[in-house]
C-alpha atoms as a PDB file:
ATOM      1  CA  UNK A   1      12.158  16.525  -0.541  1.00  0.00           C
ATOM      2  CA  UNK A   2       9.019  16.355   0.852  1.00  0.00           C
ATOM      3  CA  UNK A   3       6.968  12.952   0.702  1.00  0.00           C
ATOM      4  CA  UNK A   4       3.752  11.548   1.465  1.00  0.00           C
ATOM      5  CA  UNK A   5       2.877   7.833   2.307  1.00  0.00           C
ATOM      6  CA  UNK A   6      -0.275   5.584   2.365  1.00  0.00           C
ATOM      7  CA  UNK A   7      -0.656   2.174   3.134  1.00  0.00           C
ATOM      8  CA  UNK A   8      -3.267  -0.545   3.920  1.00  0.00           C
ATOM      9  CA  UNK A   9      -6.195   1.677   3.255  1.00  0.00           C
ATOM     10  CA  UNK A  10      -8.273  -0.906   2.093  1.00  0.00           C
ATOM     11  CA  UNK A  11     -10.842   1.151   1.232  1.00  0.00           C
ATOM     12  CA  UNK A  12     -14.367  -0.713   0.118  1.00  0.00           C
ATOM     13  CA  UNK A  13     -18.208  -0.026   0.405  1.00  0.00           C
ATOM     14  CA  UNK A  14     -18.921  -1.975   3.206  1.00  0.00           C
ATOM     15  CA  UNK A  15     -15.958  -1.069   5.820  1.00  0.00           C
ATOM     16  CA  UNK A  16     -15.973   2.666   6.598  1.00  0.00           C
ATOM     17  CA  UNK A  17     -17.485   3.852   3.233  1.00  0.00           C
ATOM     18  CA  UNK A  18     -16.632   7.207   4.105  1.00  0.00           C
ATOM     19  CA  UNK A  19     -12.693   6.227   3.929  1.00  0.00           C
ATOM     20  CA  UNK A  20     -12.279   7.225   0.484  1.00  0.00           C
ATOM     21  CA  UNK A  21     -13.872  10.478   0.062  1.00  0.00           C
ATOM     22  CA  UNK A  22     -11.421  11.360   3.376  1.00  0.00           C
ATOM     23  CA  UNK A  23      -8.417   9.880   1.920  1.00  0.00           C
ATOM     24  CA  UNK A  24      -8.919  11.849  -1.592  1.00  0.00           C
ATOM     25  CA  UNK A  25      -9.512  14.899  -0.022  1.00  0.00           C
ATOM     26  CA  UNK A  26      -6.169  13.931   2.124  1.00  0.00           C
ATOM     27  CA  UNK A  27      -4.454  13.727  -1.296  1.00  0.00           C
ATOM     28  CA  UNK A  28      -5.658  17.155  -2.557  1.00  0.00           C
ATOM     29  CA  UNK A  29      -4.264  18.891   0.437  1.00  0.00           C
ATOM     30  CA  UNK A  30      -1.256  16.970   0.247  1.00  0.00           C
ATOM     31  CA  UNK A  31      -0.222  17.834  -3.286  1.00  0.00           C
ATOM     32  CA  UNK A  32       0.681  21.447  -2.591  1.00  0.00           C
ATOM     33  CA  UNK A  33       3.248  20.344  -0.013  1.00  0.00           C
ATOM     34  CA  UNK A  34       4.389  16.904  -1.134  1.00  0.00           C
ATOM     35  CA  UNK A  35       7.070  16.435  -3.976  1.00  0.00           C
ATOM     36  CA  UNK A  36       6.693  12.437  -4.021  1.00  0.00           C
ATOM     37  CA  UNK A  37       3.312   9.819  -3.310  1.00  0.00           C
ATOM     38  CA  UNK A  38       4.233   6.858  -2.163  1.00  0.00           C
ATOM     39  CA  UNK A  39       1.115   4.161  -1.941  1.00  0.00           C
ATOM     40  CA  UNK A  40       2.563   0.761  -0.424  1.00  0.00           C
ATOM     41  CA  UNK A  41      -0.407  -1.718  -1.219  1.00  0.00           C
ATOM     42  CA  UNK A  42      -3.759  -2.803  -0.992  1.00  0.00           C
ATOM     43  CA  UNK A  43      -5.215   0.865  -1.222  1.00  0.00           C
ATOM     44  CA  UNK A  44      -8.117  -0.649  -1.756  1.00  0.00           C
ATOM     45  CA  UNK A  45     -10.208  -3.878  -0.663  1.00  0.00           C
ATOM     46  CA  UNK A  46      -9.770  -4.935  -4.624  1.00  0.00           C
ATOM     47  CA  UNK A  47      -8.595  -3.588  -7.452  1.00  0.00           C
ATOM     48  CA  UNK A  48      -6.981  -6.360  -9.831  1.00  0.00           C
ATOM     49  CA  UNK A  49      -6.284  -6.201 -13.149  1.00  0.00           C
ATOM     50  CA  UNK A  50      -5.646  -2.979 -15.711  1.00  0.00           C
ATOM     51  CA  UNK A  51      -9.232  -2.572 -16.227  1.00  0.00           C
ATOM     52  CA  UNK A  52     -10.515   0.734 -17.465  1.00  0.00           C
ATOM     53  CA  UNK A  53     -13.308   0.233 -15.192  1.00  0.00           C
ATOM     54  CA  UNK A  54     -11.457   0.583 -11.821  1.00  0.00           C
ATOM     55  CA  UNK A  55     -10.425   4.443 -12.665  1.00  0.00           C
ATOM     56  CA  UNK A  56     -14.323   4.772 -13.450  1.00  0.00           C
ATOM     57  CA  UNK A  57     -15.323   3.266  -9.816  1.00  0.00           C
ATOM     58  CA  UNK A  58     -12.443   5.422  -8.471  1.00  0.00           C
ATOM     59  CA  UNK A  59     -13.204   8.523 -10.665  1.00  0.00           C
ATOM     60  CA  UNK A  60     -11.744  11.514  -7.842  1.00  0.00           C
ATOM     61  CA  UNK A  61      -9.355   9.239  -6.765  1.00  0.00           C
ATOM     62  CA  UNK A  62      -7.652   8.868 -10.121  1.00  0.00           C
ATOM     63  CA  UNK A  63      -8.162  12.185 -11.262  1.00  0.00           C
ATOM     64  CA  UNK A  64      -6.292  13.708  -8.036  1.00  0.00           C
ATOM     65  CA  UNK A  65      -3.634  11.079  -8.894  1.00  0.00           C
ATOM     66  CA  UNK A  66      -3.625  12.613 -12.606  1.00  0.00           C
ATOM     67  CA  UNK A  67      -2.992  16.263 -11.067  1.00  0.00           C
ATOM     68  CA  UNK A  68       0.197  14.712  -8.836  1.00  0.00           C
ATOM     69  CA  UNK A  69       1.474  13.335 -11.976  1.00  0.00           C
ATOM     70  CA  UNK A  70       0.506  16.754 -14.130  1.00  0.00           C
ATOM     71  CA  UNK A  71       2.360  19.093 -11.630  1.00  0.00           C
ATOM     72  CA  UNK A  72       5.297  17.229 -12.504  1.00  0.00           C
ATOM     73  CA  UNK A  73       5.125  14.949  -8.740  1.00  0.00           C
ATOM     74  CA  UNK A  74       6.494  11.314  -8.625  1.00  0.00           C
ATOM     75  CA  UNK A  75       3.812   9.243  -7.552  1.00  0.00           C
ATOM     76  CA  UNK A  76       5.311   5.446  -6.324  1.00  0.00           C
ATOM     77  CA  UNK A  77       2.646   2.372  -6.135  1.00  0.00           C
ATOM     78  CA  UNK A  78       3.896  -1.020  -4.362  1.00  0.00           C
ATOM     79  CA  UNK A  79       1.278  -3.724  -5.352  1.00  0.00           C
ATOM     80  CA  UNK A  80      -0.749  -5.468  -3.023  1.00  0.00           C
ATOM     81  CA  UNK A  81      -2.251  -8.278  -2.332  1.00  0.00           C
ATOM     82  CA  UNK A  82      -5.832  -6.702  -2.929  1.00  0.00           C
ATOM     83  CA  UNK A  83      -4.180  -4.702  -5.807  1.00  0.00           C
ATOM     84  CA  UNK A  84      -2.079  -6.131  -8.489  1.00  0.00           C
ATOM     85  CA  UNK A  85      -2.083  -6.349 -12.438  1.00  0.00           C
ATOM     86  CA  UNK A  86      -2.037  -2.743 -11.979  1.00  0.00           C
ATOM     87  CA  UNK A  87       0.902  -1.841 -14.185  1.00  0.00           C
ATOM     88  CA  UNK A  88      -0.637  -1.192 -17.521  1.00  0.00           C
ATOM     89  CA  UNK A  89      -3.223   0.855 -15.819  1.00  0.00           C
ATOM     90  CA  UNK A  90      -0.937   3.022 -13.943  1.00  0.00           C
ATOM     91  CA  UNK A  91       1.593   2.855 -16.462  1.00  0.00           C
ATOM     92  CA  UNK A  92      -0.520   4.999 -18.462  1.00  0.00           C
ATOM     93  CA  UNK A  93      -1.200   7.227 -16.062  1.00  0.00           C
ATOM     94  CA  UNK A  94       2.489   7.898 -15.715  1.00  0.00           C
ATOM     95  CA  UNK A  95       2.718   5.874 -11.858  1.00  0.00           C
ATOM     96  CA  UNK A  96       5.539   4.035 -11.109  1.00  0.00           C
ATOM     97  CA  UNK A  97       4.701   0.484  -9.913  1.00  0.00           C
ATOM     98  CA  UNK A  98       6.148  -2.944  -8.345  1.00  0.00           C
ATOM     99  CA  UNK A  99       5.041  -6.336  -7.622  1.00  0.00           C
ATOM    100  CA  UNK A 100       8.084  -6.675  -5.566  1.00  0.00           C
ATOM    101  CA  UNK A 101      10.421  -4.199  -3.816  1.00  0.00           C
ATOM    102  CA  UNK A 102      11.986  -0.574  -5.408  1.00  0.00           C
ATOM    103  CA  UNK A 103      15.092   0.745  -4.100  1.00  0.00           C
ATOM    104  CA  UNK A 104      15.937   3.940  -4.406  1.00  0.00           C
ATOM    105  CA  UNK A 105      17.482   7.015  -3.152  1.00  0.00           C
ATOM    106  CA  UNK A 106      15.946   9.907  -1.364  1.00  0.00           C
ATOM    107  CA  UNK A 107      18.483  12.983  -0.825  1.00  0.00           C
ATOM    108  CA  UNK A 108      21.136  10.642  -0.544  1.00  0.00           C
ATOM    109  CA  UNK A 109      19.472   8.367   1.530  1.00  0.00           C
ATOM    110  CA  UNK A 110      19.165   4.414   0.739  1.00  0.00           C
ATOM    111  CA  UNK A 111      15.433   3.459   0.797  1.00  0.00           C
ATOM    112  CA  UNK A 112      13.763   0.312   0.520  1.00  0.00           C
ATOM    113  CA  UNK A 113      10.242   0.393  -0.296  1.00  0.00           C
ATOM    114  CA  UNK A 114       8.145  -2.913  -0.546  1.00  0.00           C
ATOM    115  CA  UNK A 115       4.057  -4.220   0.517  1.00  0.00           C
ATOM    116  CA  UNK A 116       5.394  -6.493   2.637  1.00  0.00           C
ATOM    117  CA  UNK A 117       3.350  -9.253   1.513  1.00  0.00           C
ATOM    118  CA  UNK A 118       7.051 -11.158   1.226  1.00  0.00           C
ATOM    119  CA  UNK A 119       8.363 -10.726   4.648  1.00  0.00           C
ATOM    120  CA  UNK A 120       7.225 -13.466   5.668  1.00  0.00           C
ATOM    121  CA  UNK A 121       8.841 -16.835   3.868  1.00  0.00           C
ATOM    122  CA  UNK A 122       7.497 -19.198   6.537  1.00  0.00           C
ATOM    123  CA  UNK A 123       3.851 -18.133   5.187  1.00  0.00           C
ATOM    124  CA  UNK A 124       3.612 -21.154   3.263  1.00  0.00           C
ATOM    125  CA  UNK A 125      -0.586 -20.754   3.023  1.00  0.00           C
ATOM    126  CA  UNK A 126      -0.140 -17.267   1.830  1.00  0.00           C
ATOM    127  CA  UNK A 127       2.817 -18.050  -0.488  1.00  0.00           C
ATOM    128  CA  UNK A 128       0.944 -20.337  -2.186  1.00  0.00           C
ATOM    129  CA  UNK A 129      -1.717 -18.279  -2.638  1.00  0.00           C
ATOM    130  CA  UNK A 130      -0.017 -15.463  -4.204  1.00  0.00           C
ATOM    131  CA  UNK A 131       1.780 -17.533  -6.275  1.00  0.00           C
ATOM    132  CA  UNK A 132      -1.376 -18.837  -7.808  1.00  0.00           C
ATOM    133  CA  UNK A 133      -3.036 -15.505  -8.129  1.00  0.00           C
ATOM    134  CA  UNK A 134      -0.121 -13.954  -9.979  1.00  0.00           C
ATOM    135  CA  UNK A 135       0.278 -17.209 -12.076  1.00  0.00           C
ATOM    136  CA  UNK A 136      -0.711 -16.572 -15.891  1.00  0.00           C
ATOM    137  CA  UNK A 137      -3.157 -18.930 -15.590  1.00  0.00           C
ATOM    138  CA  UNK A 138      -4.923 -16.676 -12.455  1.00  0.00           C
ATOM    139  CA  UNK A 139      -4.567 -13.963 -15.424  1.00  0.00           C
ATOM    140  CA  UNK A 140      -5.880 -16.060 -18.304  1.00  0.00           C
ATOM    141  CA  UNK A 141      -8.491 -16.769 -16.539  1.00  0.00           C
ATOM    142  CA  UNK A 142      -9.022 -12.923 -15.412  1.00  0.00           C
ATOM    143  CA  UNK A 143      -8.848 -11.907 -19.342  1.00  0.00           C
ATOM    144  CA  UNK A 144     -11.540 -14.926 -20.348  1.00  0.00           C
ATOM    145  CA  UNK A 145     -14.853 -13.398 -18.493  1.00  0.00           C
ATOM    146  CA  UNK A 146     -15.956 -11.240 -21.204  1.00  0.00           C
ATOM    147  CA  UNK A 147     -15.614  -7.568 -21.377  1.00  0.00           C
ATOM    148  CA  UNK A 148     -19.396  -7.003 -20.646  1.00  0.00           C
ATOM    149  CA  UNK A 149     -19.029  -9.314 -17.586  1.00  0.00           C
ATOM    150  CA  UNK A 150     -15.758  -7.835 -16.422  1.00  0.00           C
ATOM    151  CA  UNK A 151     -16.632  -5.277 -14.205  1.00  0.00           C
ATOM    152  CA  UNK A 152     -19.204  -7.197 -12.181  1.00  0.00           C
ATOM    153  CA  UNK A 153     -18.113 -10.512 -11.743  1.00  0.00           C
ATOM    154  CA  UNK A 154     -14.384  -9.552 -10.704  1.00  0.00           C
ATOM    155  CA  UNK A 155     -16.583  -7.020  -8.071  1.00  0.00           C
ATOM    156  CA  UNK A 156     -18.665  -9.042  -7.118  1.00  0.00           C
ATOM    157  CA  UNK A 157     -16.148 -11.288  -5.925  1.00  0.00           C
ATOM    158  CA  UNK A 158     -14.356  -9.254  -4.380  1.00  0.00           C
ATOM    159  CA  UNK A 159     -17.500  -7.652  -2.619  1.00  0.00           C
ATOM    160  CA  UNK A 160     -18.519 -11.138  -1.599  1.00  0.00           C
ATOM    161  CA  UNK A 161     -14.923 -11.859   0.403  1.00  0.00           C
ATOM    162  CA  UNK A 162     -15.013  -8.334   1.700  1.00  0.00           C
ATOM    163  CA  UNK A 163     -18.390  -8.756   3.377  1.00  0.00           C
ATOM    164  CA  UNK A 164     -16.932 -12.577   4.546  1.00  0.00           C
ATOM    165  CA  UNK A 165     -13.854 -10.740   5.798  1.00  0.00           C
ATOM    166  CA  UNK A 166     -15.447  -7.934   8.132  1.00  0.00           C
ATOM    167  CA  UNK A 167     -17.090 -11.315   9.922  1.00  0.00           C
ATOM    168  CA  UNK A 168     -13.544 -12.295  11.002  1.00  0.00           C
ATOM    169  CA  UNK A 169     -11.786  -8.518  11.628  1.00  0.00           C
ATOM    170  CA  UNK A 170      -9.313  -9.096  13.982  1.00  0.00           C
ATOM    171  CA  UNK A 171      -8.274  -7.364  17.192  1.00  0.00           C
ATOM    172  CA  UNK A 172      -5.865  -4.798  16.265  1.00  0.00           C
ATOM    173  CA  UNK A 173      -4.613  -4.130  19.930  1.00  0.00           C
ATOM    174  CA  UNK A 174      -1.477  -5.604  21.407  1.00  0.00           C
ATOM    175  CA  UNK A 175      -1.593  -9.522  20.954  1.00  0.00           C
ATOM    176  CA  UNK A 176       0.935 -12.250  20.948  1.00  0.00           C
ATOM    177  CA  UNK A 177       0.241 -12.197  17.070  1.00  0.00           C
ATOM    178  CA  UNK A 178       0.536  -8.766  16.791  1.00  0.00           C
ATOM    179  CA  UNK A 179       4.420  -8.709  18.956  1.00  0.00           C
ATOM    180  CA  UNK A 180       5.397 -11.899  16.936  1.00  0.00           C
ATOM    181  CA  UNK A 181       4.464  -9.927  13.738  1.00  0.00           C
ATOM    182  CA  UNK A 182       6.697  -6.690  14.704  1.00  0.00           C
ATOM    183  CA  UNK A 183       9.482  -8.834  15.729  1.00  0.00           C
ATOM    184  CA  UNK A 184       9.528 -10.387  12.328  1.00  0.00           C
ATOM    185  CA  UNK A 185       9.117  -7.490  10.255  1.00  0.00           C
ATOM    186  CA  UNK A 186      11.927  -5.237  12.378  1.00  0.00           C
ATOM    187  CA  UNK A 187      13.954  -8.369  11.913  1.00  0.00           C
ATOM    188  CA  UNK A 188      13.558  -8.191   8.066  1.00  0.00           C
ATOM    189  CA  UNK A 189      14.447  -4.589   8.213  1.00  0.00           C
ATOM    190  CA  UNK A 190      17.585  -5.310  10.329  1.00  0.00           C
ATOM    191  CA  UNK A 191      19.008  -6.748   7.769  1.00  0.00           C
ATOM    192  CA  UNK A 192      18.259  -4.700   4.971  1.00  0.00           C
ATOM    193  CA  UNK A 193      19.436  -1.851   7.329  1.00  0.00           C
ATOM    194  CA  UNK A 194      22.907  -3.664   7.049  1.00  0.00           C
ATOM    195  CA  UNK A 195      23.959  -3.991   3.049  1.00  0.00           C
ATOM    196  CA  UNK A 196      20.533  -2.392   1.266  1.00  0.00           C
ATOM    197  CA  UNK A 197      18.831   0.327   3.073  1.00  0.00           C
ATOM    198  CA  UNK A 198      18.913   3.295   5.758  1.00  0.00           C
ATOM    199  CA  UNK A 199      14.925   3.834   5.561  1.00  0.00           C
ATOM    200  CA  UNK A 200      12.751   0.836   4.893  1.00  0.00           C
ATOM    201  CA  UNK A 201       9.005   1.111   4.370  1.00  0.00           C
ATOM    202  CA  UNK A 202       6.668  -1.733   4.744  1.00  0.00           C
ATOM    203  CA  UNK A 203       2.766  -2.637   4.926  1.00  0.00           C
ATOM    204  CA  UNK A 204       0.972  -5.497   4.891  1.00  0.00           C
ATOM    205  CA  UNK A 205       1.192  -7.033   8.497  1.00  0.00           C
ATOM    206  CA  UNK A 206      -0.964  -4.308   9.905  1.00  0.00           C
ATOM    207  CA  UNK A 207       0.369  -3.183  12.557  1.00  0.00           C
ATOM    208  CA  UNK A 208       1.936  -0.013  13.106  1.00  0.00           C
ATOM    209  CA  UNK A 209       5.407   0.586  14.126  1.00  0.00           C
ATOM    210  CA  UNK A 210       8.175   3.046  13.645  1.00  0.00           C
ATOM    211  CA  UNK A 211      11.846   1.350  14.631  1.00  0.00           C
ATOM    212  CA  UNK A 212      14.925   3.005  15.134  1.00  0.00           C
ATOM    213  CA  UNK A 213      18.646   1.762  14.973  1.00  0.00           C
ATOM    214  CA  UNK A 214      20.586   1.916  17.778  1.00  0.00           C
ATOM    215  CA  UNK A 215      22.670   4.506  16.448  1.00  0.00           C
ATOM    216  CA  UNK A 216      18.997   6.842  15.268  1.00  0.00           C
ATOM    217  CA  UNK A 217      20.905   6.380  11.741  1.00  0.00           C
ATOM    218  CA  UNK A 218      18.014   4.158  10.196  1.00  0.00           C
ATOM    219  CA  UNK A 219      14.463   3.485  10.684  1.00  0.00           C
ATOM    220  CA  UNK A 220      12.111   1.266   9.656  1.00  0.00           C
ATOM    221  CA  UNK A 221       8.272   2.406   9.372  1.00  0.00           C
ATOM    222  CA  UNK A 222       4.798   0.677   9.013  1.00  0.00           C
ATOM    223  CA  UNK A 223       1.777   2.526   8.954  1.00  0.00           C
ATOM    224  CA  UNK A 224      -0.698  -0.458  10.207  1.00  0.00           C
ATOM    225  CA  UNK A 225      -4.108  -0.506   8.547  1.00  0.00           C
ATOM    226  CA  UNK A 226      -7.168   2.168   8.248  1.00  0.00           C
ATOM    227  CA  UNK A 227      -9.201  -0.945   9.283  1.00  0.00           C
ATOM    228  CA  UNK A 228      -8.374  -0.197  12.700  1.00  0.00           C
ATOM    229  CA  UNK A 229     -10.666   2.793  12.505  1.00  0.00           C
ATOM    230  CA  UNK A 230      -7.698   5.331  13.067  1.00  0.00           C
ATOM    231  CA  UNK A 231      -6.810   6.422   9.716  1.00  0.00           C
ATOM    232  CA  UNK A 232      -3.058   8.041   8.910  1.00  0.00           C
ATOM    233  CA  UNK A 233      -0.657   8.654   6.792  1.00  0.00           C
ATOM    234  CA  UNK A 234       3.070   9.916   7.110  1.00  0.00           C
ATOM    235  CA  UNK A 235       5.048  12.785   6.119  1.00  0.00           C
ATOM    236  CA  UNK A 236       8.718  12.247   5.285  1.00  0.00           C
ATOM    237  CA  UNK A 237      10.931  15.440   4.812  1.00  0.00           C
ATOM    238  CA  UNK A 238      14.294  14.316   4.035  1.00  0.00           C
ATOM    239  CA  UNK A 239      15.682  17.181   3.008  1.00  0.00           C
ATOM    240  CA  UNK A 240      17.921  16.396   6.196  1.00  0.00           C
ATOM    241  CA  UNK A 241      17.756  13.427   7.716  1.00  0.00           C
ATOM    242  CA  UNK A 242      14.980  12.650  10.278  1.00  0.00           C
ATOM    243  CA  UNK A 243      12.660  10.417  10.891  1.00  0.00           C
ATOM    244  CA  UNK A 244       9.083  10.102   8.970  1.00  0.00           C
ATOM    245  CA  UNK A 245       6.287  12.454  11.132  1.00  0.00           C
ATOM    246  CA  UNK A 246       2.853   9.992  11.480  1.00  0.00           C
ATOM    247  CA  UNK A 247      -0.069  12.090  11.173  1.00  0.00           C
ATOM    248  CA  UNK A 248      -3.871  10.953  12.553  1.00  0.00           C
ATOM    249  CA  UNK A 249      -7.073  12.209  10.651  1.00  0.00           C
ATOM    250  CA  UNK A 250     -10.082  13.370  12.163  1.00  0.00           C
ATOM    251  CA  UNK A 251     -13.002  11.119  11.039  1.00  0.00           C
END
């Protein structure tokens, strides 16, 4: 079993526009190799909502996903917090999605598989804010802008915090932030490593890391972010047991 992961793409227009066309043509490669996709959140700067729309914007992208799913290939997505209220979208394209955490098992192996957006629980700021975006009043208020208006006011939006965003990118080198973040995250997978989960797979805090048990019997693996201008992905043959292989594209 042969699998291929993605995570914290964030792929957008105005931060390295040439991301996507890479990362789709990373997916077509992939697909003759790969039995299982596994995309662990916020592919994208923004995609919210099962809007017909989004697979129009993202046209290659979600007809190379349509192939995976055609050649009979399990293709995983773990929602975001720049992607969510995906699940009647994907549904219908025959994805498998969360909002939370899947566990599952790979060739015997216990995996857990989550964003990471809930590592975290001292994140009151961000708490709150996710609980208000994934509210049904967040939704109602999604579904009210008329159909017409859809497309461009939920992009515009999200255009107009991407281009605030890039003003504020943050050092992705080795910072205290950056060792307080690893030490939290390898704490949370610790303890799933104990009752839950051999191989756990998290995004979200952006920055890479690949953590062993003492005993090499369990792992825990983050992929970081493409915003750090050093775009990967892993490769995960567990046919027997070993740990995921990182791979670096050439942009």
């Amino acid at each position: 079993m042969k699998i291929a992961i993605f995570s914290d793409l964030h792929l957008s227009t105005h931060r390295f526009p040439g991301h996507e066309t890479l990362f789709v043509d990373t997916l077509s490669k992939l697909r003759k190799e790969c039995d299982e996709l596994w995309l662990l959140g916020d592919i994208y700067d923004l995609m919210i909502g099962p809007y017909d729309f989004w697979k129009a914007r993202h046209k290659n992208f979600f007809d190379e996903l349509a192939q995976w799913t055609a050649a009979g290939k399990t293709v995983t997505w773990m929602q975001g917090n720049h992607d969510f209220y995906l699940e009647d979208l994907l549904s219908k394209a025959s994805i498998t999605v969360s909002d939370d955490h899947i566990l599952k098992k790979v060739e015997g192996i216990p995996c857990y598989l989550a964003h990471g957006d809930l590592v975290d629980q001292n994140d009151e700021a961000y708490l709150e804010w996710r609980a208000k975006t994934r509210s049904p009043g967040f939704r109602k208020v999604l579904d009210l802008i008329p159909g017409f208006l859809k497309e461009s006011v939920i992009t515009g939006i999200g255009d107009a915090l991407s281009k605030k965003s890039r003003k504020k990118q943050r050092d992705y080198s080795a910072t205290p932030e950056s060792e307080a973040l690893i030490k939290k995250f390898r704490s949370f997978a610790e303890e799933k490593w104990k009752n839950e989960a051999q191989a756990v797979f998290l995004g979200h805090s952006h920055v890479d890391d690949l953590h062993l048990s003492e005993d090499k019997k369990s792992f825990y693996l983050n992929l970081g972010t493409w915003l750090d201008g050093a775009p990967r992905y892993a490769i995960w043959d567990a046919g027997e047991y070993n740990y995921p292989k990182v791979i670096k594209l050439d942009v």
